[in-house]
Every structure is written in structure tokens, then in C-alpha cells.
Protein backbone atom coordinates (compact mmCIF):
# COMPACT_ATOMS: atom_id res chain seq x y z
CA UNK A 1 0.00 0.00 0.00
CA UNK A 2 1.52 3.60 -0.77
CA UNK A 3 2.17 5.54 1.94
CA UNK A 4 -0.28 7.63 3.93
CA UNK A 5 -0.07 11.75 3.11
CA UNK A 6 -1.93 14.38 5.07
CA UNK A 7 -4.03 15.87 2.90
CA UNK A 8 -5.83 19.24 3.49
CA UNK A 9 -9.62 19.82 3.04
CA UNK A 10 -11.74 23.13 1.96
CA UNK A 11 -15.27 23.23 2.41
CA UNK A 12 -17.82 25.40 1.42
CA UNK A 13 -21.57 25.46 0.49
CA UNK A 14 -24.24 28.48 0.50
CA UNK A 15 -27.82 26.68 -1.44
CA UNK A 16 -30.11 24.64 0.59
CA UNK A 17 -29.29 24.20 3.93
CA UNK A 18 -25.16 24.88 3.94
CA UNK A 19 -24.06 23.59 7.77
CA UNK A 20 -25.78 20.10 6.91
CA UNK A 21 -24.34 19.87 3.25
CA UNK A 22 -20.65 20.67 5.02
CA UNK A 23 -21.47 17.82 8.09
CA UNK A 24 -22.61 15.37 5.22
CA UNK A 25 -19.43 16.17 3.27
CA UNK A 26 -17.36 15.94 6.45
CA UNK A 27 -19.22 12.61 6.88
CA UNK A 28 -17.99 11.68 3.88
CA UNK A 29 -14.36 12.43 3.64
CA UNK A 30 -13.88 10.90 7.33
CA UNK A 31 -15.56 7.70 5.63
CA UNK A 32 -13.22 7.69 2.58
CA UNK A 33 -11.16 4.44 2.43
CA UNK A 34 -7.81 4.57 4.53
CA UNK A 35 -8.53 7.56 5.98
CA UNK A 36 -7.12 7.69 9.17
CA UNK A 37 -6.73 11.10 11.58
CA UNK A 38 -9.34 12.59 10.49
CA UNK A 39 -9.73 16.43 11.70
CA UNK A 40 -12.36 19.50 11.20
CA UNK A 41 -12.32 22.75 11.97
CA UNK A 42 -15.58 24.69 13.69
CA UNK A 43 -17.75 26.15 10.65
CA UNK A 44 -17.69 29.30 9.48
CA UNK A 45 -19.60 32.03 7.67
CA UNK A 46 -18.29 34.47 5.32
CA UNK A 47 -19.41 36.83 3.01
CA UNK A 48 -20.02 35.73 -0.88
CA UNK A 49 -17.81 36.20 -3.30
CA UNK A 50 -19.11 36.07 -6.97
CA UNK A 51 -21.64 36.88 -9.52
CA UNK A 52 -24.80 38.28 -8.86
CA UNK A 53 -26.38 38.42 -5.43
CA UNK A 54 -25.78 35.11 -3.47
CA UNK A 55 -26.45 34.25 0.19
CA UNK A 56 -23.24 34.24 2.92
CA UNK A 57 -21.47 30.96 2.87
CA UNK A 58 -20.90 28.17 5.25
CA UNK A 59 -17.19 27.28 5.72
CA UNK A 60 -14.91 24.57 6.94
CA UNK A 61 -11.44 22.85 6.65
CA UNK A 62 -10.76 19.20 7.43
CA UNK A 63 -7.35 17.26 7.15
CA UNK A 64 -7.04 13.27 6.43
CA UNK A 65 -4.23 11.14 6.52
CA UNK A 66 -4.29 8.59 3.04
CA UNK A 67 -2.98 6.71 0.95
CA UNK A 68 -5.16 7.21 -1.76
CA UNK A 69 -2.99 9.11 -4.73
CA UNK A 70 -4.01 13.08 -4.96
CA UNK A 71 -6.02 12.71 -8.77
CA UNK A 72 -7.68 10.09 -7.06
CA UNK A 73 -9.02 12.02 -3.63
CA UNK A 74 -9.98 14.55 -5.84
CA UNK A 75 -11.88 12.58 -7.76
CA UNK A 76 -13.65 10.56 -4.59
CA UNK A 77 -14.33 14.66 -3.32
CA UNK A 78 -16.06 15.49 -6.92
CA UNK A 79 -18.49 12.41 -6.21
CA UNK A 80 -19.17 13.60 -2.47
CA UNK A 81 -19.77 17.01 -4.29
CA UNK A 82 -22.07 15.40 -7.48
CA UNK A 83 -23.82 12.94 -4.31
CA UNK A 84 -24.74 16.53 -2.60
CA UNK A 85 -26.28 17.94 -5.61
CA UNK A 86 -23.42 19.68 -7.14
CA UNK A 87 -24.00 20.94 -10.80
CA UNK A 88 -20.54 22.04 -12.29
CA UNK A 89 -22.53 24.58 -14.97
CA UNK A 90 -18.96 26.83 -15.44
CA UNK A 91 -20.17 29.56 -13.94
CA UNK A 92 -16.97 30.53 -11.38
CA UNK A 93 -17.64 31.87 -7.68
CA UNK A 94 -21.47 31.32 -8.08
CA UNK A 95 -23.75 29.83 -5.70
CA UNK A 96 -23.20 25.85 -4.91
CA UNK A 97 -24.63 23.12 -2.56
CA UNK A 98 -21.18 22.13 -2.12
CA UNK A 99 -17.53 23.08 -3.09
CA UNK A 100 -14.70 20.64 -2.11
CA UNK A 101 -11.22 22.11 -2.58
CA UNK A 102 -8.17 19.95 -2.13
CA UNK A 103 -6.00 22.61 -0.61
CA UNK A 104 -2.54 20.86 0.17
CA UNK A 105 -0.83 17.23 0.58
CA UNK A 106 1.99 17.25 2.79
CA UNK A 107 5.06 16.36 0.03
CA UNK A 108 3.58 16.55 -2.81
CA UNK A 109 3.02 19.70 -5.38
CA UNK A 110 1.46 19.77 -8.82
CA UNK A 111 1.15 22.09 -11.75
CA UNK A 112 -1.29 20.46 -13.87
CA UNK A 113 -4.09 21.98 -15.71
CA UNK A 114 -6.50 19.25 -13.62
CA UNK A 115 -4.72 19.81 -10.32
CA UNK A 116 -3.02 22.17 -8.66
CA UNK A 117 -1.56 22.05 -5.61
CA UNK A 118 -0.63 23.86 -3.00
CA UNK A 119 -4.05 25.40 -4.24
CA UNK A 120 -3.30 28.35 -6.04
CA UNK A 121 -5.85 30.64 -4.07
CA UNK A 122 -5.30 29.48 -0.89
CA UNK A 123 -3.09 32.27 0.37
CA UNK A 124 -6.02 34.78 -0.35
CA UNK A 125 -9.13 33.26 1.60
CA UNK A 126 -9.50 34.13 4.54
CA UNK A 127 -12.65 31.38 4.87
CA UNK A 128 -9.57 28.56 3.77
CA UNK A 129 -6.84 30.28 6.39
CA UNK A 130 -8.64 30.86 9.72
CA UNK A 131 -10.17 27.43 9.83
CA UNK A 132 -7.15 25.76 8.60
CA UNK A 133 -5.00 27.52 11.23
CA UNK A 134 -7.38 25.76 13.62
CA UNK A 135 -6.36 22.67 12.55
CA UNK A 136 -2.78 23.04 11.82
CA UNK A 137 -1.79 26.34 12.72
CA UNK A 138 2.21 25.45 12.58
CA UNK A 139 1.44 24.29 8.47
CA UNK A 140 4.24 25.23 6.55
CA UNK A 141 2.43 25.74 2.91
CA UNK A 142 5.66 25.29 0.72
CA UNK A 143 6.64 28.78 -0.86
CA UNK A 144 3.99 30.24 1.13
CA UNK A 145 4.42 29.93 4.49
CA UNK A 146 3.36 28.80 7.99
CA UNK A 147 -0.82 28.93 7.69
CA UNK A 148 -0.87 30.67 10.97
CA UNK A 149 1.12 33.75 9.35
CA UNK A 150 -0.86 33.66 6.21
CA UNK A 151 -4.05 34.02 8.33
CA UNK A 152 -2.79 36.70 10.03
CA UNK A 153 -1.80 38.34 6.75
CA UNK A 154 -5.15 38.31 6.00
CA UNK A 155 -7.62 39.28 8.90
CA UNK A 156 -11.14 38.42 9.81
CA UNK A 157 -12.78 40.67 7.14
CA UNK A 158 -16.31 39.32 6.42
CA UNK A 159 -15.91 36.22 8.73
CA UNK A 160 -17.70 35.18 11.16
CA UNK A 161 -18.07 31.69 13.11
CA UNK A 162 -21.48 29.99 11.65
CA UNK A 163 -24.12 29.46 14.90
């Protein structure tokens, strides 16, 4: 079996009924096979950013340890996304049942067209940062920096925890 990486998580939803769509999806990934050390941050709500106007989203940030190769956990989180109701219609930053961001994997990088990682946004969301700092706030995002610093970096703007 290949060995385990710990991979990093981002969560979002803001259609139907977001907190539930994130615990299903958190359900989910925890379930995935050979996870192992499974953790979650609290959820979070931040302002939309987008198209159009679009209600405030639900946010989280989980971290698994796997085996599983990177194109294929991304895959595995595109079927949690499609089981939640996800249609992919091209339209970026609109509204969604569910977004599932593979953020980072511990020693491993990638600059291909289907995925990039460490995420190439990740730096400038606040909504990824706080709650990732919560999990792993010592992080070291390769070329980026601790996640801790990042967050700080960035602020609280438009967050807020979800209750």
C-alpha cells in the first residue's frame, strides 16, 4: 500500500441548507477508504464572493491522513460534491450546494491543468486560512508559508463563526 499523506480539506456550500451539506461532506471524507486522523475545523460564515447576489457561505477545513494518490481524492471529493447535488454549470464563484477544494498534501506539489496544488488561491481566503489555522496552525504551505502567518496576513474581514 503507498504511503499515507496528510491531505488538506476546503469546504464550502451556501444553497439549501449549507451547515448540513458541510457535516454530510465531512461525513464523507472521514468515511473515505484509509482515511485515518481525520480532523475538522468549527464552521464558518463568510461573506459571498461572486456573480450576482448570493447568500453568505458556510465554511470549513478538514485534514485526512491517506494513501489514496491526490487525482484520485480529488476525484472521490467530486463524487461527495455530485452525491450533494453539485452541478458544475462553469459559472466561477457562483452559488453551490457544495464546493470541495483539495487545498494541500503534505510532500507533494502539482502544476497540472486538472490539479493544482498547494491550491493556487489558498493564500487569499481568509474562509480557507482561519479554519485551517485551527487545525494546523504550525502548516508550513511550501513557498507560502506557515498557515498561521498567512491568516494573520489576511484578517477576519467578512468572517464570522457559523451558529
Amino acid at each position: 500500500m503507498p504511503q499515507a499523506r496528510e491531505a488538506y480539506i476546503g469546504l464550502g456550500a451556501n444553497l439549501g441548507e449549507p451547515a448540513a451539506q458541510i457535516e454530510y461532506a465531512l461525513q464523507r471524507i472521514a468515511e473515505l477508504p484509509g482515511a485515518a486522523r481525520f480532523r475538522r475545523s468549527s464552521l464558518y460564515r463568510s461573506d459571498p464572493v461572486g456573480p450576482g447576489e448570493q447568500p453568505d457561505y458556510c465554511n470549513a477545513v478538514c485534514s485526512i491522513e491517506t494513501p489514496v494518490a491526490p487525482a484520485a481524492l480529488l476525484e472521490a471529493l467530486l463524487a461527495i460534491e455530485r452525491d450533494a447535488g453539485r452541478v458544475r454549470d462553469g459559472v466561477r464563484w457562483g452559488p453551490r450546494r457544495l464546493d470541495l477544494d483539495l487545498l494541500h498534501i503534505v510532500g507533494f506539489a502539482s502544476d497540472h491543468v486538472s490539479l493544482t496544488l498547494p491550491h493556487p488561491h489558498l493564500a487569499a481566503r481568509n474562509w480557507v486560512l482561519v479554519p485551517l489555522t485551527e487545525i494546523a496552525p504550525t502548516l508550513e504551505i511550501p513557498g507560502l508559508g506557515p498557515v498561521s502567518v498567512l491568516a494573520e496576513r489576511l484578517g477576519n474581514e467578512g468572517l464570522r463563526r457559523w451558529f
